[in-house]
N, C-alpha and C. Protein backbone atom coordinates (compact mmCIF):
# COMPACT_ATOMS: atom_id res chain seq x y z
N UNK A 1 -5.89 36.21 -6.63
CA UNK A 1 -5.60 34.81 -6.29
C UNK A 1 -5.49 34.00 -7.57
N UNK A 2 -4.47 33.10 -8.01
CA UNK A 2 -4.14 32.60 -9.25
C UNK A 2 -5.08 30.93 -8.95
N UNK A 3 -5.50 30.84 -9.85
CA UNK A 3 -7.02 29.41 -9.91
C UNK A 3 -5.86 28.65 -9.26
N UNK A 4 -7.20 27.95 -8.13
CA UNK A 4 -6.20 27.02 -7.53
C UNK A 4 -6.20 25.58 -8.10
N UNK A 5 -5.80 24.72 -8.11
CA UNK A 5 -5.52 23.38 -8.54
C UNK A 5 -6.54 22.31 -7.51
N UNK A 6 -7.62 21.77 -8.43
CA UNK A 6 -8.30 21.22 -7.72
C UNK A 6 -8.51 19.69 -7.94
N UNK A 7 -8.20 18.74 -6.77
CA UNK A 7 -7.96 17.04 -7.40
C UNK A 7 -9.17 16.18 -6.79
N UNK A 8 -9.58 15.45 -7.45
CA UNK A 8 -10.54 14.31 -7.16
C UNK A 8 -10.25 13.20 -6.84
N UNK A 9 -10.92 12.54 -5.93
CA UNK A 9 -10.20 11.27 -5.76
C UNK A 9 -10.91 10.80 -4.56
N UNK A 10 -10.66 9.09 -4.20
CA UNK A 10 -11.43 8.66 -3.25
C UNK A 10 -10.85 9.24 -1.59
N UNK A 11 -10.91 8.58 -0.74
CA UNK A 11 -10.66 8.75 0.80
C UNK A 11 -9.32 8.78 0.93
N UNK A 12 -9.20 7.40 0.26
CA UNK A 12 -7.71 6.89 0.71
C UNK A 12 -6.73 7.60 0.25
N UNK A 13 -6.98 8.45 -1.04
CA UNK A 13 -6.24 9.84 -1.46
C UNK A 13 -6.17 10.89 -0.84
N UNK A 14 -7.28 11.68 -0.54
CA UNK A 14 -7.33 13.24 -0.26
C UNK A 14 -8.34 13.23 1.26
N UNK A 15 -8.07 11.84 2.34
CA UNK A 15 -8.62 11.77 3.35
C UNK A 15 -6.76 12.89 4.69
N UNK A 16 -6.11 13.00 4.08
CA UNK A 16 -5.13 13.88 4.99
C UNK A 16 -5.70 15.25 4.84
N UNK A 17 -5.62 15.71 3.82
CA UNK A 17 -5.80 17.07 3.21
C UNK A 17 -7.53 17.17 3.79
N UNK A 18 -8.36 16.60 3.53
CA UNK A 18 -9.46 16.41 3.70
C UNK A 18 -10.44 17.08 4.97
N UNK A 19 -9.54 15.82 5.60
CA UNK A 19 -9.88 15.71 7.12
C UNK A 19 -9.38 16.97 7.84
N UNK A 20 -8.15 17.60 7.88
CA UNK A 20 -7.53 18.74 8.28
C UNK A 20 -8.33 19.75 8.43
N UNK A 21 -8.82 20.22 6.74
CA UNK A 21 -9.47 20.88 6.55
C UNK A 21 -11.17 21.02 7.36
N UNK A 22 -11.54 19.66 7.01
CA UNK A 22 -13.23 19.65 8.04
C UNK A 22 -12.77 19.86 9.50
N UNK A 23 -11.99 19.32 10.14
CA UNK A 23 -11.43 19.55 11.33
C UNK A 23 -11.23 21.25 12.30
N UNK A 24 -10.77 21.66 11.11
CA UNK A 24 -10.36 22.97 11.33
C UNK A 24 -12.12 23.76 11.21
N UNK A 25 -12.49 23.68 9.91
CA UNK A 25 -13.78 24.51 9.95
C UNK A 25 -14.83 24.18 11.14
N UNK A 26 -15.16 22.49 11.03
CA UNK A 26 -16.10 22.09 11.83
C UNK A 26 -16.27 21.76 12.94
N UNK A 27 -14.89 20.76 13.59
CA UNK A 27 -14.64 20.71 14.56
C UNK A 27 -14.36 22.23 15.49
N UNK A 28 -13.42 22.54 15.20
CA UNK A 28 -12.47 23.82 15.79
C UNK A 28 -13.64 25.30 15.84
N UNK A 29 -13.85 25.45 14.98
CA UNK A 29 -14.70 26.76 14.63
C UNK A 29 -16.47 26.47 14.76
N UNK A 30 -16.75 25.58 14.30
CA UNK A 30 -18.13 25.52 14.69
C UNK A 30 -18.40 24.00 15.44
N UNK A 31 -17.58 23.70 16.63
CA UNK A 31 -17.78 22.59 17.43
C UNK A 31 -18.62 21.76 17.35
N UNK A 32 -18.54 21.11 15.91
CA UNK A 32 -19.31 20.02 15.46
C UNK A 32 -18.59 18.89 16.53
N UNK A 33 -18.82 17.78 16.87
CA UNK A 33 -18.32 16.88 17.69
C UNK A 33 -17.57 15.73 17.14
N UNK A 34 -16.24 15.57 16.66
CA UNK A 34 -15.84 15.05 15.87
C UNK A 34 -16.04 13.72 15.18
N UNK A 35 -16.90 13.09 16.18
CA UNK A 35 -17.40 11.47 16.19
C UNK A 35 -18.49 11.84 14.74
N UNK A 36 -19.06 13.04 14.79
CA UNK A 36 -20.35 13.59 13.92
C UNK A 36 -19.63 13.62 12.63
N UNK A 37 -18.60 14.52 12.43
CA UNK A 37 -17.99 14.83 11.06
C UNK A 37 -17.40 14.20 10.34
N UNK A 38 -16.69 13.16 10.86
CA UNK A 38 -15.61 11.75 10.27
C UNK A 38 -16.83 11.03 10.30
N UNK A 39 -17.49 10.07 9.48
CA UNK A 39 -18.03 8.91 9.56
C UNK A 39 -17.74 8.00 8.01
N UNK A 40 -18.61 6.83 8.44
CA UNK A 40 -18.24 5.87 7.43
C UNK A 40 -18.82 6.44 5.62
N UNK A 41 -19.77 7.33 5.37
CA UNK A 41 -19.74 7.79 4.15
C UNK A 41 -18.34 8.25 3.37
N UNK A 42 -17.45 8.86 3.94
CA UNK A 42 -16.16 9.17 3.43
C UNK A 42 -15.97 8.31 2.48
N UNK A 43 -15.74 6.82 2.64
CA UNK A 43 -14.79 5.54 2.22
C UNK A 43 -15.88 5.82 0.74
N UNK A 44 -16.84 6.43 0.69
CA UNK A 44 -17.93 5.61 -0.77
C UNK A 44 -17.69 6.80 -1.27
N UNK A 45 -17.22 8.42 -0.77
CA UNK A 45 -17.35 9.31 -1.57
C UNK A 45 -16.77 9.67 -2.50
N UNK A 46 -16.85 10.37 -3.93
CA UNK A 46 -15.90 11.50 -4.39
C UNK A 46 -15.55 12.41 -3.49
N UNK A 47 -14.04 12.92 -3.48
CA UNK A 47 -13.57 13.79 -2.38
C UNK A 47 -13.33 14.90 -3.44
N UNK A 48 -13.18 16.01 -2.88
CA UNK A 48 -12.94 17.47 -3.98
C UNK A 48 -11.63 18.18 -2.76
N UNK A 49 -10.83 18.22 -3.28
CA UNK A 49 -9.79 19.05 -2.60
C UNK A 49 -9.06 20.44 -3.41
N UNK A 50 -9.44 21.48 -3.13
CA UNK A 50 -8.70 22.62 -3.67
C UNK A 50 -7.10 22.83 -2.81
N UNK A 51 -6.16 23.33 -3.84
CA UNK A 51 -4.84 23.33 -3.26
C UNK A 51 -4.41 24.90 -3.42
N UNK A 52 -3.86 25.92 -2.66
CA UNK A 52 -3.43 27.09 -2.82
C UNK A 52 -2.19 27.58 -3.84
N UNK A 53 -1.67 28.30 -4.32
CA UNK A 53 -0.35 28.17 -5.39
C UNK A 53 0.79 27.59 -4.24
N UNK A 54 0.89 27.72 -3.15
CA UNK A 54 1.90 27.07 -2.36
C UNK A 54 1.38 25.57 -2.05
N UNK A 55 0.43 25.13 -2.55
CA UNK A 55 0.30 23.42 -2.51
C UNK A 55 -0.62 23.01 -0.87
N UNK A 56 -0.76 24.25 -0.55
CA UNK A 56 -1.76 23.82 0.59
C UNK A 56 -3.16 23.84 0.72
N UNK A 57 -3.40 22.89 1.42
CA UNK A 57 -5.41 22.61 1.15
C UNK A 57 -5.90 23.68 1.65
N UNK A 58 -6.75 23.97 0.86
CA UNK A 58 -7.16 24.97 1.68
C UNK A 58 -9.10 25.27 1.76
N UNK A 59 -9.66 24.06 0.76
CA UNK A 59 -10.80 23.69 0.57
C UNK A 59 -11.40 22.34 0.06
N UNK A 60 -12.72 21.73 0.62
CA UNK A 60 -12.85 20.71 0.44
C UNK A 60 -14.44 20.62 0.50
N UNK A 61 -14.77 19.15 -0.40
CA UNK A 61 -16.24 18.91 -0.23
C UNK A 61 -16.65 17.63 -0.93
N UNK A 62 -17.16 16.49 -0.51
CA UNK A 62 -17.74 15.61 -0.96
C UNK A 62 -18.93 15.63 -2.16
N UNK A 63 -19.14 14.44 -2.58
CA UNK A 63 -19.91 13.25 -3.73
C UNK A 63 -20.57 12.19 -3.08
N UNK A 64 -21.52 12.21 -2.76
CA UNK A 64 -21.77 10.67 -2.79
C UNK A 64 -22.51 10.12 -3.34
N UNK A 65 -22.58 8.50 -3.37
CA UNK A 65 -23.44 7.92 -4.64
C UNK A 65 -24.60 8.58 -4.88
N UNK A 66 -25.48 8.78 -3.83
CA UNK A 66 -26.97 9.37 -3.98
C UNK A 66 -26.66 10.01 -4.87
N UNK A 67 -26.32 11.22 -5.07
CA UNK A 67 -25.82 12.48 -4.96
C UNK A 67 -26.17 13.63 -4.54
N UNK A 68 -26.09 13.14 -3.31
CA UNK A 68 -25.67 14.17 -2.29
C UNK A 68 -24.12 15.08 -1.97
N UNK A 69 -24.33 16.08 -1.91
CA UNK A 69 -22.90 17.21 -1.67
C UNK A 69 -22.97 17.35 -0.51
N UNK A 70 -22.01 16.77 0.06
CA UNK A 70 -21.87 17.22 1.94
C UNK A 70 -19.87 17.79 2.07
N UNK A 71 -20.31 18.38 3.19
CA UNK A 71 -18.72 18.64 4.07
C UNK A 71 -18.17 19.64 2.90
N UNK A 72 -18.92 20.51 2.36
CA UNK A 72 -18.40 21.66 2.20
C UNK A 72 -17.70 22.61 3.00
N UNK A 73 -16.13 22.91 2.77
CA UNK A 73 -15.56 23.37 4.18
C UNK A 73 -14.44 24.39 3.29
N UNK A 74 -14.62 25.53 3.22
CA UNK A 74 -13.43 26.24 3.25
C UNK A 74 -12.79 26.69 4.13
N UNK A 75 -11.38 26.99 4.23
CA UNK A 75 -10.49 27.97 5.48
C UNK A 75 -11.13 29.31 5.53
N UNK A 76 -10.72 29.86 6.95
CA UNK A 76 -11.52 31.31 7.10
C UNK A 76 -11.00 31.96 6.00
N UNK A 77 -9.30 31.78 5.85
CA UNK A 77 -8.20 32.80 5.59
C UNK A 77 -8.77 33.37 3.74
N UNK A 78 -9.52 31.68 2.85
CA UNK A 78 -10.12 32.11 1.74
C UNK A 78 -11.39 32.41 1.42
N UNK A 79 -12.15 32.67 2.36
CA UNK A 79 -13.61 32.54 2.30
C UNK A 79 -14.06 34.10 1.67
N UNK A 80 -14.71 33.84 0.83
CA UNK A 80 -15.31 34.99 -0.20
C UNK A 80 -14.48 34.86 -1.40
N UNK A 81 -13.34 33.85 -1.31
CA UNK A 81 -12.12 33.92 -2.82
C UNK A 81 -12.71 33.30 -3.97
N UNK A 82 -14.11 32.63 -4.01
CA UNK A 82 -14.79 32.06 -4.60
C UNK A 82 -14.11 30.64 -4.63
N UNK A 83 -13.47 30.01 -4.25
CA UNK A 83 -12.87 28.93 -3.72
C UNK A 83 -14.41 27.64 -3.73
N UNK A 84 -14.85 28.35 -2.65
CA UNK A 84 -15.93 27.39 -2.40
C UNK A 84 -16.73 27.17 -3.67
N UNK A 85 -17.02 27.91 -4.47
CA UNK A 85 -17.76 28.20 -5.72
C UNK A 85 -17.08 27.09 -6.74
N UNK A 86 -15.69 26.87 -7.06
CA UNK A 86 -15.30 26.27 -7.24
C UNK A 86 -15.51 24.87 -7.25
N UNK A 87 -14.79 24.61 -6.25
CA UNK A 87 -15.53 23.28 -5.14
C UNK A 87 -16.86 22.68 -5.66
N UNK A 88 -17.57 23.37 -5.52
CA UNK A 88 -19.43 23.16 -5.63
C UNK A 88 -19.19 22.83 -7.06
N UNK A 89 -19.01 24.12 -7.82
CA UNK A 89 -19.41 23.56 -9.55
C UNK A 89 -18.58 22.45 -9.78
N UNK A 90 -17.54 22.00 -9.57
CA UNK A 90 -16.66 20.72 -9.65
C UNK A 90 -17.27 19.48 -9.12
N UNK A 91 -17.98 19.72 -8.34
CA UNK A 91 -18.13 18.27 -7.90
C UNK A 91 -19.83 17.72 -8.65
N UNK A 92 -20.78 18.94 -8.56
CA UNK A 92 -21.76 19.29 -9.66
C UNK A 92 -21.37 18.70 -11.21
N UNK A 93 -19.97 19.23 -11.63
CA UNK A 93 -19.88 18.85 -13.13
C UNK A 93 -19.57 17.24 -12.50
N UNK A 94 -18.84 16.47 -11.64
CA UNK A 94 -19.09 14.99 -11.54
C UNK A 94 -20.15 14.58 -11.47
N UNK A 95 -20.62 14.86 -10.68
CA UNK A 95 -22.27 14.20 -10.40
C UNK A 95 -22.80 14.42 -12.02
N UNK A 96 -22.99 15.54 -12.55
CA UNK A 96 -23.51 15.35 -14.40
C UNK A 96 -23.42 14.23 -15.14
N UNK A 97 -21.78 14.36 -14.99
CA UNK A 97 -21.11 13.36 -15.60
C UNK A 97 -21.30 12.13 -15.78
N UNK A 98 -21.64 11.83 -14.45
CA UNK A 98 -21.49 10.56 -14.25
C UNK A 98 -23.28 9.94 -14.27
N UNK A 99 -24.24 10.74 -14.38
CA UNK A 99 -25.45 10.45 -15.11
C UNK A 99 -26.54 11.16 -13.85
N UNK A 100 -25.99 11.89 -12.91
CA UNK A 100 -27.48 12.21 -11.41
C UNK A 100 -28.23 13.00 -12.07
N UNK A 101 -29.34 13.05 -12.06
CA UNK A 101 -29.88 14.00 -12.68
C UNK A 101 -30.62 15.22 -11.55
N UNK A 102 -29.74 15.27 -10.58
CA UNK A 102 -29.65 16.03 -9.65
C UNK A 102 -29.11 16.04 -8.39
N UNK A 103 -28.72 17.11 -7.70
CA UNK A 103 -27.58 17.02 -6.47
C UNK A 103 -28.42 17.97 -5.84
N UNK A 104 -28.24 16.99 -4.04
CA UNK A 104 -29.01 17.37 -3.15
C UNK A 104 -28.05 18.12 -1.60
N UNK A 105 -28.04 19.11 -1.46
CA UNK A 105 -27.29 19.23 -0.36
C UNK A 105 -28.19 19.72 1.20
N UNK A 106 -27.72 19.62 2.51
CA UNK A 106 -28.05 20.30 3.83
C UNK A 106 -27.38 21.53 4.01
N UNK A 107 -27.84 22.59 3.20
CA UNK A 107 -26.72 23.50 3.57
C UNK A 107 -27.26 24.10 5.30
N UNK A 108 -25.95 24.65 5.67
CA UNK A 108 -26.17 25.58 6.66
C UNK A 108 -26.83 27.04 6.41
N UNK A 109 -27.77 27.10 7.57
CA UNK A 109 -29.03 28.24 6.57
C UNK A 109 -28.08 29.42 6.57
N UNK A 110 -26.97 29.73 6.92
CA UNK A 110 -26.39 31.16 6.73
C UNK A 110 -25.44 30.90 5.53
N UNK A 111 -25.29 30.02 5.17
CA UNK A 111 -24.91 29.42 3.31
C UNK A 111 -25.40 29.31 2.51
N UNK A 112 -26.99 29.23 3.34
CA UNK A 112 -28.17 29.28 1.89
C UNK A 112 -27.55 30.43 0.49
N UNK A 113 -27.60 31.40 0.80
CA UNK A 113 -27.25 32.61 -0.17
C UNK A 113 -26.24 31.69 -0.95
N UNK A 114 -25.25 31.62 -0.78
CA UNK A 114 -24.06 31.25 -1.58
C UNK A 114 -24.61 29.79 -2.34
N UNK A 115 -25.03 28.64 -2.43
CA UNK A 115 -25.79 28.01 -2.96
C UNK A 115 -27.18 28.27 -3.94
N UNK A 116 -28.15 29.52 -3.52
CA UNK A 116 -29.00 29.83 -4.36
C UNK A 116 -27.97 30.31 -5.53
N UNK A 117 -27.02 31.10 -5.44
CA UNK A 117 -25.83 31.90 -6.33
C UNK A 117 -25.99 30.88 -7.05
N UNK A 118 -25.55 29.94 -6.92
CA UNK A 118 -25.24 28.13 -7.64
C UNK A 118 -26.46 27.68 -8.34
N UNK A 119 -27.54 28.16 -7.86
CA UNK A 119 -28.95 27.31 -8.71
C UNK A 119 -29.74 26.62 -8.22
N UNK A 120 -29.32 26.46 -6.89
CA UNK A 120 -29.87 25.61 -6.05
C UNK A 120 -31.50 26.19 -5.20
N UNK A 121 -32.26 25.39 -5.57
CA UNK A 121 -33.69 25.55 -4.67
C UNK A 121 -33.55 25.24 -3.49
N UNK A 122 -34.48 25.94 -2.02
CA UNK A 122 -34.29 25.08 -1.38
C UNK A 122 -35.99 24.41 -0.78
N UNK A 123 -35.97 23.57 -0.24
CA UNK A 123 -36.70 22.26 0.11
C UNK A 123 -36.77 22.46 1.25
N UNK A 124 -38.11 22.30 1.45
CA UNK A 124 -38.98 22.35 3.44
C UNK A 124 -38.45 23.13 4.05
N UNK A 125 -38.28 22.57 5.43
CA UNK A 125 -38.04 23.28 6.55
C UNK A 125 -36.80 23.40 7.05
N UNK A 126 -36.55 24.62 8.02
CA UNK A 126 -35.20 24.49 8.60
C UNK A 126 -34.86 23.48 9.32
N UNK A 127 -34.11 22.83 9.83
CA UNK A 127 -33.78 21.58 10.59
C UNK A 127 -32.69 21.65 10.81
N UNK A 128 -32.18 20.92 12.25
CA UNK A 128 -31.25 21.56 12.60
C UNK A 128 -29.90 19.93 12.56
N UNK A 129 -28.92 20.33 12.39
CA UNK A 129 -27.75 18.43 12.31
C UNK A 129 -27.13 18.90 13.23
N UNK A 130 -25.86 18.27 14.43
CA UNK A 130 -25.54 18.82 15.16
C UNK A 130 -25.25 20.28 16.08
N UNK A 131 -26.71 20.70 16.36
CA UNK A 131 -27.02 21.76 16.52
C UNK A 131 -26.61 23.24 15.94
N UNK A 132 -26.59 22.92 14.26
CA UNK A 132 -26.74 24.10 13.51
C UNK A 132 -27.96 24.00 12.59
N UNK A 133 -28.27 25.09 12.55
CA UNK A 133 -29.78 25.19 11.43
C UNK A 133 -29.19 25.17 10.32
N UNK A 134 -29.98 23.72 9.69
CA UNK A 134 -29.72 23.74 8.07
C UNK A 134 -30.73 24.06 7.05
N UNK A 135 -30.99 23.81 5.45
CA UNK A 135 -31.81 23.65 5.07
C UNK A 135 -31.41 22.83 3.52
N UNK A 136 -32.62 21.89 3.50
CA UNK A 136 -32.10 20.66 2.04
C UNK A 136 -32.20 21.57 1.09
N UNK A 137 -31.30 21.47 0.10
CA UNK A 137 -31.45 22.20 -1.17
C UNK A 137 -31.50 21.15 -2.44
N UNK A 138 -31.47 21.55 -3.57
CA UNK A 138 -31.57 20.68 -4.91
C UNK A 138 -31.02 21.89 -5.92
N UNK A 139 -30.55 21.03 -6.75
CA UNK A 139 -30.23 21.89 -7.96
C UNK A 139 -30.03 20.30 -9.15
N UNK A 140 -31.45 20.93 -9.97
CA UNK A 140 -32.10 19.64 -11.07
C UNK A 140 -30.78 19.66 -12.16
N UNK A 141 -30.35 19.05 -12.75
CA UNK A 141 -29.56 18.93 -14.44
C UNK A 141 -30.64 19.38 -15.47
């Protein structure tokens, strides 16, 4: 797979590509309830959009002020391409950047693995967000 091309930008940019993408993973595949997955955090976030060599989205994941990492979402079709890996350290090197001195995510506990890969600790208990088991993670600067 040739590195895909990955762009930053607010809502009003990469909310088509974006949304498609969470739609497809969360809605469609793990029947998150769509009222749950679209909400008003979008408009304040950094957006992370990966593009395929044919220019199609094909991965995505938020910033937000806190810094918190949410709506990590790859397509089935790339999942294991390290895509997501991508994604994560990209939006990680913003949050640096821009001074957090740490990023907090909910992963889904069967994602835990792929996040410890990343550096990430995780924090308390399982808990569940629209009836999937998650768990808070951290990864300090």
């Amino acid at each position: 797979m040739n590195k895909p091309a990955i762009r930053y930008g607010d809502w009003s940019a990469l909310r088509a590509d974006a949304q498609t993408i969470r739609l497809e993973v969360f809605v469609q595949e793990q029947n998150v309830p769509a009222e749950l997955e679209m909400d008003d955090k979008d408009a304040v976030c950094l957006h992370a959009v990966a593009y395929d060599a044919q220019g199609t989205p094909v991965a995505t994941g938020r910033l937000l002020p806190d810094g918190h990492i949410g709506r990590m979402a790859v397509r089935k079709a790339q999942r294991g391409s390290g895509i997501g890996g991508l994604i994560l350290q990209g939006l990680m090197a913003q949050a640096k950047a821009r001074g957090d001195a740490q990023v907090v995510l909910s992963a889904q506990t069967h994602a835990a693995p792929f996040y410890l890969r990343h550096g990430f600790v995780m924090q308390g208990e399982e808990f569940y967000e629209a009836g999937i088991p998650h768990v808070e993670m951290t990864f300090r600067f």
